[in-house]
C-alpha atoms as a PDB file:
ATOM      1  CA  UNK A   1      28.611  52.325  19.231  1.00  0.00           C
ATOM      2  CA  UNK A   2      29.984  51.108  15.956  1.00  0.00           C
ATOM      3  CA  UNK A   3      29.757  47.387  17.151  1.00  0.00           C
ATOM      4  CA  UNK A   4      26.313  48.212  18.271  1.00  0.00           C
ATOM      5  CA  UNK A   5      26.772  46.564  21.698  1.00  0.00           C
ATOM      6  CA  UNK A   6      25.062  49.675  23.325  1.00  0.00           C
ATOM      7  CA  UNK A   7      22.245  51.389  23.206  1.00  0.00           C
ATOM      8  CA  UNK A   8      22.155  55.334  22.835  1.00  0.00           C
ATOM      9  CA  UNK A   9      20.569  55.469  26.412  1.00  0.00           C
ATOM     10  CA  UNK A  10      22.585  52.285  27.596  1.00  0.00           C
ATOM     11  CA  UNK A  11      25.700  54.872  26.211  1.00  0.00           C
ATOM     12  CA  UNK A  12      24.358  58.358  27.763  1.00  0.00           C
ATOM     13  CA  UNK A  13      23.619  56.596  30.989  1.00  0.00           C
ATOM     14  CA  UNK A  14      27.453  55.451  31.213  1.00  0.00           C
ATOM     15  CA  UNK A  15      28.989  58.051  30.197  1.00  0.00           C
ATOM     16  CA  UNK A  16      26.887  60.704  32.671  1.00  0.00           C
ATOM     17  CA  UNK A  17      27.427  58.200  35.630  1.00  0.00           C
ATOM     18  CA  UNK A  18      30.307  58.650  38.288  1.00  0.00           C
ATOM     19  CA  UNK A  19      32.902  56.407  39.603  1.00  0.00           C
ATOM     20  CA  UNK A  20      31.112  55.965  42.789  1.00  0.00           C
ATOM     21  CA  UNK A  21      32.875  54.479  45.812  1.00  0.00           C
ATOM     22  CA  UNK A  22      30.505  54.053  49.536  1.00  0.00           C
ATOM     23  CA  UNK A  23      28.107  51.414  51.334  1.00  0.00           C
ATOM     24  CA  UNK A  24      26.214  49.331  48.834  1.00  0.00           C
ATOM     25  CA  UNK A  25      23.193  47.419  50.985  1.00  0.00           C
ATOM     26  CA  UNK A  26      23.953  44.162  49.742  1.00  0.00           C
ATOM     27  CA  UNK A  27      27.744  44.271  49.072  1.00  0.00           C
ATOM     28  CA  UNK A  28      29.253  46.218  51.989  1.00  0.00           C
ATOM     29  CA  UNK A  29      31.501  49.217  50.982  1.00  0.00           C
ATOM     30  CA  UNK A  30      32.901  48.679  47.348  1.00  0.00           C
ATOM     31  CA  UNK A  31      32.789  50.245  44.078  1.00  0.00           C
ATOM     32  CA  UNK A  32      29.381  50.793  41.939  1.00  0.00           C
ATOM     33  CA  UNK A  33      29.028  48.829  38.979  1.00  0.00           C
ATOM     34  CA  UNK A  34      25.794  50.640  37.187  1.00  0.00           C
ATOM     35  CA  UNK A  35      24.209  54.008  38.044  1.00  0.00           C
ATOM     36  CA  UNK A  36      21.403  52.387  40.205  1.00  0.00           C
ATOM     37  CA  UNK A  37      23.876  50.652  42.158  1.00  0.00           C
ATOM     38  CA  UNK A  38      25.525  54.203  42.666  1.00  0.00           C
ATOM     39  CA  UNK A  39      22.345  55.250  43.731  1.00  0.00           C
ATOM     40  CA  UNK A  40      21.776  52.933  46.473  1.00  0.00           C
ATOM     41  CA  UNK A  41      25.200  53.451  47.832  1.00  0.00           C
ATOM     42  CA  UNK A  42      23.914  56.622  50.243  1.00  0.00           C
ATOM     43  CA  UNK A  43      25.154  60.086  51.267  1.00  0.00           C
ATOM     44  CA  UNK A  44      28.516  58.879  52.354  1.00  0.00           C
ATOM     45  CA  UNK A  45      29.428  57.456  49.123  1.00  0.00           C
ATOM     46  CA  UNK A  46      32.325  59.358  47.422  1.00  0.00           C
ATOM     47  CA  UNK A  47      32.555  60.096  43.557  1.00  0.00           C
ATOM     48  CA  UNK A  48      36.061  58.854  43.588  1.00  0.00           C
ATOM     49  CA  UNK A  49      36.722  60.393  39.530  1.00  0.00           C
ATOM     50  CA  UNK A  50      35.391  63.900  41.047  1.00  0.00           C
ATOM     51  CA  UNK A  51      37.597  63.556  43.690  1.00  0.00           C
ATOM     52  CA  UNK A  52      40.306  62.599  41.201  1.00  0.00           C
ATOM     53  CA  UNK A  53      40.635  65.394  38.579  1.00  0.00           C
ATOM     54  CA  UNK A  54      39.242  67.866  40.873  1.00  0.00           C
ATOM     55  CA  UNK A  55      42.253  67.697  43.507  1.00  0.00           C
ATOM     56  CA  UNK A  56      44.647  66.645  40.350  1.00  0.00           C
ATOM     57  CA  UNK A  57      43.793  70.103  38.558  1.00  0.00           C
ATOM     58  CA  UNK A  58      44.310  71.932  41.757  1.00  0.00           C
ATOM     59  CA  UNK A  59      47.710  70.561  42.384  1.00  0.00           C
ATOM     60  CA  UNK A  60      48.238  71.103  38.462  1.00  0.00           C
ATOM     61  CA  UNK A  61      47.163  74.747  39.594  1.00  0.00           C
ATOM     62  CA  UNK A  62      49.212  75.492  42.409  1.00  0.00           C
ATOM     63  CA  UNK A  63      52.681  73.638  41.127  1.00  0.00           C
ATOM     64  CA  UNK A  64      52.633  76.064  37.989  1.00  0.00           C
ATOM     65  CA  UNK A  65      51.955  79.320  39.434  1.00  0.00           C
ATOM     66  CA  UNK A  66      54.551  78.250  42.276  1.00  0.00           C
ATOM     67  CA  UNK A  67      56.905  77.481  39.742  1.00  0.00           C
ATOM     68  CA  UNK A  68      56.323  80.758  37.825  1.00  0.00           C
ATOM     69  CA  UNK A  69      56.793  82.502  40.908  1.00  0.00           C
ATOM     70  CA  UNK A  70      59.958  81.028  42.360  1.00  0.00           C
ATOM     71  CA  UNK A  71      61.584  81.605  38.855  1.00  0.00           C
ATOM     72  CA  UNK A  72      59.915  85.356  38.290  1.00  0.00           C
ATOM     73  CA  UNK A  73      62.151  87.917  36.735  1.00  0.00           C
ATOM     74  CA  UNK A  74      62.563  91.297  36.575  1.00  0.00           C
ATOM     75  CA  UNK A  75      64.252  91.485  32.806  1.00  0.00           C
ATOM     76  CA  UNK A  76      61.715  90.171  29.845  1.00  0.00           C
ATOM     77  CA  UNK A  77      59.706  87.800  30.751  1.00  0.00           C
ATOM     78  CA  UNK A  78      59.270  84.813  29.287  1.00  0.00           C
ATOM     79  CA  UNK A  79      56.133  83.138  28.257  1.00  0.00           C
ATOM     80  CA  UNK A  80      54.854  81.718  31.149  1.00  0.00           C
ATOM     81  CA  UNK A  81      55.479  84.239  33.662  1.00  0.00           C
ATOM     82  CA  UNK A  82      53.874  86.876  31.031  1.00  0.00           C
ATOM     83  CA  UNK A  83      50.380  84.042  31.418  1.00  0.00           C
ATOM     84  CA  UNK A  84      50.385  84.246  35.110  1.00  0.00           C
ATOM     85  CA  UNK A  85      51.055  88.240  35.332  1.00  0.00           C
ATOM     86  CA  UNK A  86      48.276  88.712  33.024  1.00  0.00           C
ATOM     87  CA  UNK A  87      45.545  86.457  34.993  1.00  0.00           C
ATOM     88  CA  UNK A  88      46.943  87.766  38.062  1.00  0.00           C
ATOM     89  CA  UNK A  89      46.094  91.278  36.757  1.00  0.00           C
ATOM     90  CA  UNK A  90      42.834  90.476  36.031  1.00  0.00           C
ATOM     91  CA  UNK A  91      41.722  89.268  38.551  1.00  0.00           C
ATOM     92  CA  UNK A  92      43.455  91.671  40.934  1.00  0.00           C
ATOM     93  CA  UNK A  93      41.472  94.450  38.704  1.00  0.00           C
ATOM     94  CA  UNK A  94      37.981  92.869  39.498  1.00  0.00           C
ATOM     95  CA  UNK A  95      38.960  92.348  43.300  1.00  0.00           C
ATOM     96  CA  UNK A  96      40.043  96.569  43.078  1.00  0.00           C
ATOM     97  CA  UNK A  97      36.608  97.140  41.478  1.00  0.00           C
ATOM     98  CA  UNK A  98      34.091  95.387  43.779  1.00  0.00           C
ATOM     99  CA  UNK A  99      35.997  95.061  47.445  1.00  0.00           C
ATOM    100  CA  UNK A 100      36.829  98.001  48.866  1.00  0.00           C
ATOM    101  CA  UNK A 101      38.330  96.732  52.304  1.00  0.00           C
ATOM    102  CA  UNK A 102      41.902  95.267  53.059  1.00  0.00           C
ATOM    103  CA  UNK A 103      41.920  91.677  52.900  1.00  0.00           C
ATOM    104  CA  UNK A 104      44.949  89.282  52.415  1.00  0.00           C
ATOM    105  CA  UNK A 105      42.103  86.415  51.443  1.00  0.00           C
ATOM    106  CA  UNK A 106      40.538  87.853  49.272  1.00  0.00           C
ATOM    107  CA  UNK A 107      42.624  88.630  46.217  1.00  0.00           C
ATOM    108  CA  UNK A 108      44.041  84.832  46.210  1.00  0.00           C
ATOM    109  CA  UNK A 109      40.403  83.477  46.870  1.00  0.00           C
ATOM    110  CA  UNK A 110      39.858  84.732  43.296  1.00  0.00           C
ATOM    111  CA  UNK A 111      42.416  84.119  42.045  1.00  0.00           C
ATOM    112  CA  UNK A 112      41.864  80.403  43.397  1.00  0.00           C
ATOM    113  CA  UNK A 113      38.551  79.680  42.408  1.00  0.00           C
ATOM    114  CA  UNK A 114      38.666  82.011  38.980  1.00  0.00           C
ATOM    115  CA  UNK A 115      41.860  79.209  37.781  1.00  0.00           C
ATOM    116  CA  UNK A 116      40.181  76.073  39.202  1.00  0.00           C
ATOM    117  CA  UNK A 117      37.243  76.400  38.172  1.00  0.00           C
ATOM    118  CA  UNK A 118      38.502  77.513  34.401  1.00  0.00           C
ATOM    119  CA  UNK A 119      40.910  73.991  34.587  1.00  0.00           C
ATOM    120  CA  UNK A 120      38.163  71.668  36.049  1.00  0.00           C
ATOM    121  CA  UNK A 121      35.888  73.515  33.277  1.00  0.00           C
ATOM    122  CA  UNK A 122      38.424  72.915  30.218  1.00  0.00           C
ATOM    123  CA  UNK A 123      38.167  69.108  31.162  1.00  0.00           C
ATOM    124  CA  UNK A 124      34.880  69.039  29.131  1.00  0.00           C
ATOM    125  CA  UNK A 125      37.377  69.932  25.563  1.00  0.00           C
ATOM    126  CA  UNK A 126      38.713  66.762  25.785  1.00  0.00           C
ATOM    127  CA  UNK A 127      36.928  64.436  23.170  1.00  0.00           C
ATOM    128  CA  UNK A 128      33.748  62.910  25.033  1.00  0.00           C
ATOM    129  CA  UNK A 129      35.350  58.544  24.784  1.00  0.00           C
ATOM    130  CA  UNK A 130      39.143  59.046  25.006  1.00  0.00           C
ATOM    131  CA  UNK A 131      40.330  59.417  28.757  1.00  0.00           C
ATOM    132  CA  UNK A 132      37.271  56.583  29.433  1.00  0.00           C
ATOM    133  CA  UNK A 133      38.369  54.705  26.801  1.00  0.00           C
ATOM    134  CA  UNK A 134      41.883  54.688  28.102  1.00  0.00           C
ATOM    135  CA  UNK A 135      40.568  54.155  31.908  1.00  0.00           C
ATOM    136  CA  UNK A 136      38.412  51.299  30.617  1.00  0.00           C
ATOM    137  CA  UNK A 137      41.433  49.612  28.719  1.00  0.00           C
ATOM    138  CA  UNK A 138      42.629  49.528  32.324  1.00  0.00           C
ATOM    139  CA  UNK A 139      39.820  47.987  34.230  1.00  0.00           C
ATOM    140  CA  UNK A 140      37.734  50.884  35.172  1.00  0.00           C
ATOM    141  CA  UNK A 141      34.152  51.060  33.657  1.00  0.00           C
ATOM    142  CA  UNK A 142      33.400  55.052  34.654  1.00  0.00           C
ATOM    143  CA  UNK A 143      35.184  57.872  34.632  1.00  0.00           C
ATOM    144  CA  UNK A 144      33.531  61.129  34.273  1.00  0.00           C
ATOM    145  CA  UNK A 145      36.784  64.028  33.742  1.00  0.00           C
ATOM    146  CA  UNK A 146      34.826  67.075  34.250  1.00  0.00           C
ATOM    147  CA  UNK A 147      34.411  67.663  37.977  1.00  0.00           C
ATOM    148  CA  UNK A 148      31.843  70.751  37.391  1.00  0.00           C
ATOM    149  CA  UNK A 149      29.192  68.290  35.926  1.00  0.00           C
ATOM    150  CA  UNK A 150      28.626  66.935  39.501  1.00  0.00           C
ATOM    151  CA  UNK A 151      26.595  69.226  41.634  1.00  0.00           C
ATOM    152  CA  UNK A 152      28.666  67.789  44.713  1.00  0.00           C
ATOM    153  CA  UNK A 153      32.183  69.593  43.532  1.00  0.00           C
ATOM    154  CA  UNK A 154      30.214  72.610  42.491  1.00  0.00           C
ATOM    155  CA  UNK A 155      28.322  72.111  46.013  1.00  0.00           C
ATOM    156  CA  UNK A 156      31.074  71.823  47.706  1.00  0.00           C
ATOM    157  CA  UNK A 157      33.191  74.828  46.559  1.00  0.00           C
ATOM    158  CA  UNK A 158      29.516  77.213  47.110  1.00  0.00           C
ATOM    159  CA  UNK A 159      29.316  75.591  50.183  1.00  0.00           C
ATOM    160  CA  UNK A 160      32.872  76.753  50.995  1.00  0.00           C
ATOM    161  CA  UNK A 161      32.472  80.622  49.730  1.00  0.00           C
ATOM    162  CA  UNK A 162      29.236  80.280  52.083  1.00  0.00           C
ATOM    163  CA  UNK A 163      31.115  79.240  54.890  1.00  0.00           C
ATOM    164  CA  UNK A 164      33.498  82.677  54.430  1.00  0.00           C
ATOM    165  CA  UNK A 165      30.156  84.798  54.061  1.00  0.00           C
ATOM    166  CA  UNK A 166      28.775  83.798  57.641  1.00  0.00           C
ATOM    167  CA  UNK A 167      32.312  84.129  58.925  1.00  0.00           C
ATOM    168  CA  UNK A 168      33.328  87.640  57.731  1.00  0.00           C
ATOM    169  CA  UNK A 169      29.948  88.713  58.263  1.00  0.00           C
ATOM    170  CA  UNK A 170      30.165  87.542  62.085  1.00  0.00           C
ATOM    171  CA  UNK A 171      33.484  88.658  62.237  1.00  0.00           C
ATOM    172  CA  UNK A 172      32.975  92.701  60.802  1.00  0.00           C
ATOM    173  CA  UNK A 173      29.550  92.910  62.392  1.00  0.00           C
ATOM    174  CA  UNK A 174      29.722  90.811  65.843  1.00  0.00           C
ATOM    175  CA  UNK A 175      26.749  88.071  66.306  1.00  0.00           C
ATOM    176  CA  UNK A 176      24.595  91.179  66.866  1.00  0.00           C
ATOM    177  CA  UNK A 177      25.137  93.555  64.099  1.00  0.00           C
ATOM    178  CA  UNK A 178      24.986  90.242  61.611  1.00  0.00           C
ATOM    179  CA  UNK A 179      21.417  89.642  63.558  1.00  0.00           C
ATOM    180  CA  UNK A 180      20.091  92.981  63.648  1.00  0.00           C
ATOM    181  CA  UNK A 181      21.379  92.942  59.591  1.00  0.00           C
ATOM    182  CA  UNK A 182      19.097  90.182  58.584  1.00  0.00           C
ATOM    183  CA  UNK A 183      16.083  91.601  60.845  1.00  0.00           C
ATOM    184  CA  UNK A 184      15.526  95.253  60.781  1.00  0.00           C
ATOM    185  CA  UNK A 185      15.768  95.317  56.800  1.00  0.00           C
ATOM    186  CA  UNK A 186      14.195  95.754  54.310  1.00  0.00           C
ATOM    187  CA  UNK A 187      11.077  96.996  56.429  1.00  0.00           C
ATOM    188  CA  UNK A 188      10.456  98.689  59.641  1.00  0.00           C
ATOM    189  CA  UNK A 189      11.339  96.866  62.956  1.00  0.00           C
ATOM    190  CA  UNK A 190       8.070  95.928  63.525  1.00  0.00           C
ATOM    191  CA  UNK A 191       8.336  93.670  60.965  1.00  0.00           C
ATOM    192  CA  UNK A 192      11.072  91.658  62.039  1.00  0.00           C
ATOM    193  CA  UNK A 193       9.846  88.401  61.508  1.00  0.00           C
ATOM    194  CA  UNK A 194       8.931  89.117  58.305  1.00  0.00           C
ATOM    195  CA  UNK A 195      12.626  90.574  57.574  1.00  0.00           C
ATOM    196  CA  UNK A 196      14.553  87.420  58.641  1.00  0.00           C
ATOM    197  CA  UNK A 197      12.733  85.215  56.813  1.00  0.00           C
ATOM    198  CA  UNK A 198      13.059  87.259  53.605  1.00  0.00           C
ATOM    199  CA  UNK A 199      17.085  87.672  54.602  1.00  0.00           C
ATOM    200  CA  UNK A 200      17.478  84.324  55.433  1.00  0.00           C
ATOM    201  CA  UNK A 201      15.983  83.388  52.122  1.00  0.00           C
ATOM    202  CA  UNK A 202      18.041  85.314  50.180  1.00  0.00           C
ATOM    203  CA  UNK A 203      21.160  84.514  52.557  1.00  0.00           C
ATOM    204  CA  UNK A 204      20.725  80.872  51.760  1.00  0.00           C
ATOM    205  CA  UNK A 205      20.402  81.323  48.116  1.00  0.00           C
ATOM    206  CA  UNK A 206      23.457  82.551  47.732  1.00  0.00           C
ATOM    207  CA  UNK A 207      25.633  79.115  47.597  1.00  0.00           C
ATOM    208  CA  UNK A 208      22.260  77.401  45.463  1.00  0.00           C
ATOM    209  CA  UNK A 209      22.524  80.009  43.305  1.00  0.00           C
ATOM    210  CA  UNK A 210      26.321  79.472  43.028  1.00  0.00           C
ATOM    211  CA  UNK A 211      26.319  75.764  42.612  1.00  0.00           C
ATOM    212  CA  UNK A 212      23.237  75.306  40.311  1.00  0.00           C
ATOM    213  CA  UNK A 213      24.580  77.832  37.605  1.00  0.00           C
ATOM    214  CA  UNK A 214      27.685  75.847  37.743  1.00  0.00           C
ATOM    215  CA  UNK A 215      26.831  72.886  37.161  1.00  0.00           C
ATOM    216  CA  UNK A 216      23.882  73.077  34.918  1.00  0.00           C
ATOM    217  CA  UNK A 217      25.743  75.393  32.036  1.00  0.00           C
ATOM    218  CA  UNK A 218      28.952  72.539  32.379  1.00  0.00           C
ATOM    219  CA  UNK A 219      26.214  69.430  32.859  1.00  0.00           C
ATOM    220  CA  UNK A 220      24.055  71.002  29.878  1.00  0.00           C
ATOM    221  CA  UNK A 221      27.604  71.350  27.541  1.00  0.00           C
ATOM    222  CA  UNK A 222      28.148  67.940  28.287  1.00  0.00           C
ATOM    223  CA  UNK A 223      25.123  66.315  27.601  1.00  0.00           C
ATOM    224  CA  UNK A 224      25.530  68.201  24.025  1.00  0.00           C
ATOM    225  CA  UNK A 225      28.698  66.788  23.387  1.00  0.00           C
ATOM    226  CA  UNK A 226      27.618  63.203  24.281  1.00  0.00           C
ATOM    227  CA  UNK A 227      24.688  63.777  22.060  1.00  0.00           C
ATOM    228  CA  UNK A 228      26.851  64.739  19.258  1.00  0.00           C
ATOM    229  CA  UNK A 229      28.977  61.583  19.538  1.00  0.00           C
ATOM    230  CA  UNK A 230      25.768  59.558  18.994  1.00  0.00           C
ATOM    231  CA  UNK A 231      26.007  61.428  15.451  1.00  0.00           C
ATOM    232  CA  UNK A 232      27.561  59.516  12.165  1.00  0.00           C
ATOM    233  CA  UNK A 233      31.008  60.141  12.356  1.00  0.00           C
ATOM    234  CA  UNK A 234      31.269  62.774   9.569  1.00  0.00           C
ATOM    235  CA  UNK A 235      28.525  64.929  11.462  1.00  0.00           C
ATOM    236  CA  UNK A 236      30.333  64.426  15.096  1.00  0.00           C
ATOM    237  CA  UNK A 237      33.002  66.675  13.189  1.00  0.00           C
ATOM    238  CA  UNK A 238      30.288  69.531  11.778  1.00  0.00           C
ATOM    239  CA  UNK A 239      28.820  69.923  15.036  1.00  0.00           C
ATOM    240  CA  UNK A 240      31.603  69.074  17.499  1.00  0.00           C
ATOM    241  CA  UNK A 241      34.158  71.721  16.729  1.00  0.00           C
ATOM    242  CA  UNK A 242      31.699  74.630  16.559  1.00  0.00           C
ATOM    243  CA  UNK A 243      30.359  73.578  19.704  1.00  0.00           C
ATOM    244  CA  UNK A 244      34.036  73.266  21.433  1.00  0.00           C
ATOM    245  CA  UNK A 245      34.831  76.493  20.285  1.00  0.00           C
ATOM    246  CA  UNK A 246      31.863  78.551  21.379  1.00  0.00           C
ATOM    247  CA  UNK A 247      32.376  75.937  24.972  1.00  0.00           C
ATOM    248  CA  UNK A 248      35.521  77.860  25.616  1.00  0.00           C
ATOM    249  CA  UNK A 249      33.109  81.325  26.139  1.00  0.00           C
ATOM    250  CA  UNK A 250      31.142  79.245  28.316  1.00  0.00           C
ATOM    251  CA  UNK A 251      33.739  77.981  30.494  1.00  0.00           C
ATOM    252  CA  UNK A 252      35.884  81.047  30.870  1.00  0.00           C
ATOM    253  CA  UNK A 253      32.609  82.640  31.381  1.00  0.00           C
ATOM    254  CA  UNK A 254      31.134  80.136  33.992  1.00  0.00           C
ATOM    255  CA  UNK A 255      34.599  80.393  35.971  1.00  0.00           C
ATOM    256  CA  UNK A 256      34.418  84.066  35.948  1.00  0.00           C
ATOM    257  CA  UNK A 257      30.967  84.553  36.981  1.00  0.00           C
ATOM    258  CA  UNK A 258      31.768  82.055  40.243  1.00  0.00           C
ATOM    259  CA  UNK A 259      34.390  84.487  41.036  1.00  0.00           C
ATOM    260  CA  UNK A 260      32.785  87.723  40.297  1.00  0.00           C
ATOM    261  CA  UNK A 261      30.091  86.614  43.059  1.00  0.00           C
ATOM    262  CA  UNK A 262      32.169  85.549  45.222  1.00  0.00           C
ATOM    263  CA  UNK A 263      33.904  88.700  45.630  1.00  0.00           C
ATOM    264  CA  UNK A 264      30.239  90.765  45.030  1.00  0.00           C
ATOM    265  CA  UNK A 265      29.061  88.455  48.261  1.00  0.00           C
ATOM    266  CA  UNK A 266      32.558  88.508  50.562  1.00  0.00           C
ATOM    267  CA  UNK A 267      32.046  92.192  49.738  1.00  0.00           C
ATOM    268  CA  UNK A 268      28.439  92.512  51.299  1.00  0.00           C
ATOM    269  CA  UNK A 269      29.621  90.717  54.258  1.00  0.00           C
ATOM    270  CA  UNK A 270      32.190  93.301  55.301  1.00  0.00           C
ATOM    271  CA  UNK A 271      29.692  96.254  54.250  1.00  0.00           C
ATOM    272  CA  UNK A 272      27.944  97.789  56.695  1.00  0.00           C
ATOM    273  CA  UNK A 273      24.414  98.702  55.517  1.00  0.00           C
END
């Protein structure tokens, strides 16, 4: 910005566009080189930087707690184990709280999505230019580093929790039950019709609900701190750190809220009404 070879939209369009790999019409399969060229790529193109941090974190994720737990000890604890015991705890709280059935999926769903989200989340601390600074020394012109601001990772995981809801639901209540679930409720039988469609609306806006609340609060936080670092340098530092700090309510939050659902809905499922 400082050498004024960008515009402020020229800058907010880079930095909000994805590292897109798929099927360009004219050019075969190959990367995107501008967000209209991303566009035109179709369905089956593949936001490789998503793709990137998102699976990175969750390695990140699982190697830690793994190592915690193979090196766990019953004298004082040290540092990191004390972390994990104390996530683990809370979580394992909320699960006691809400889902009152024995699951062995359940507990380490949480657990899953509450960390992964939080870590795919805290990606959007990291100053707005440096990682696509650094990826741009190297050759590549976009990299977006928070995997929540694209609706396809937050998609995906709703999609997932979705995927457990009809199965546990099936699997409690039999093809029938699940059936007679969504059609003889909230009004008489007679009204059957009238009963799935409401169900079915509701049923289905379970994982929009879940991926749209994601990803707007972490796309909204980001366009803010893009924004900001259109800002004279002296007033990037006013506005930046304030906003970082009340970011880290919002993330925890988001991540919690994700899980707290996801148990609320896994919950319905095995509930009989």
């Amino acid at each position: 910005m400082a050498s004024g070879t960008v515009t402020s939209s020229e800058y907010i369009s880079h930095h909000l566009t994805n590292l897109t790999f798929g099927n360009h019409p004219e050019n075969g399969w190959s990367f995107a080189h501008g967000a209209q060229e991303a566009a035109e790529m179709g369905f089956w193109a593949i936001n490789v930087d998503t793709m990137l941090w998102s699976i990175g974190l969750g390695v990140l994720f699982l190697w830690f707690f793994r190592k915690v737990a193979t090196s766990v000890t019953s004298g004082v604890p040290g540092g990191a184990q004390n972390f994990v015991e104390t996530i683990i705890e809370f979580v394992d709280d909320n699960v006691k709280s809400i889902f009152h059935h024995k699951s062995p999926v359940i507990a380490p769903l949480a657990l899953t999505i509450f960390v992964w989200i939080f870590l795919m989340n805290l990606m959007d601390l990291v100053p707005i230019d440096w990682l696509p600074f650094v990826f741009a020394e190297m050759g590549v012109e976009y990299m977006k580093i928070v995997p929540t601001t694209d609706v396809n990772a937050t998609g995906g995981i709703a999609l997932s929790v979705f995927a457990l809801i009809l199965y546990y639901s099936i699997k409690q209540k039999g093809v029938s039950g699940f059936l007679k679930e969504l059609s003889f409720q909230p009004l008489p039988k007679i009204f059957a019709p009238f009963n799935l469609f409401l169900e079915l609306v509701g049923l289905l806006a379970k994982p929009v609900s879940l991926a749209l609340r994601l990803f707007g609060n972490m796309y909204a936080g980001e366009m803010i701190f893009i924004l900001i670092a259109l800002l004279p340098f002296w007033a990037q530092w006013v506005l930046s750190v304030p906003w970082a700090i009340f970011h880290i309510l919002i993330i925890t939050l988001q991540a919690f809220i994700f899980m707290v659902l996801t148990i609320v809905y896994l919950a319905m499922a095995h509930d009989d009404h």
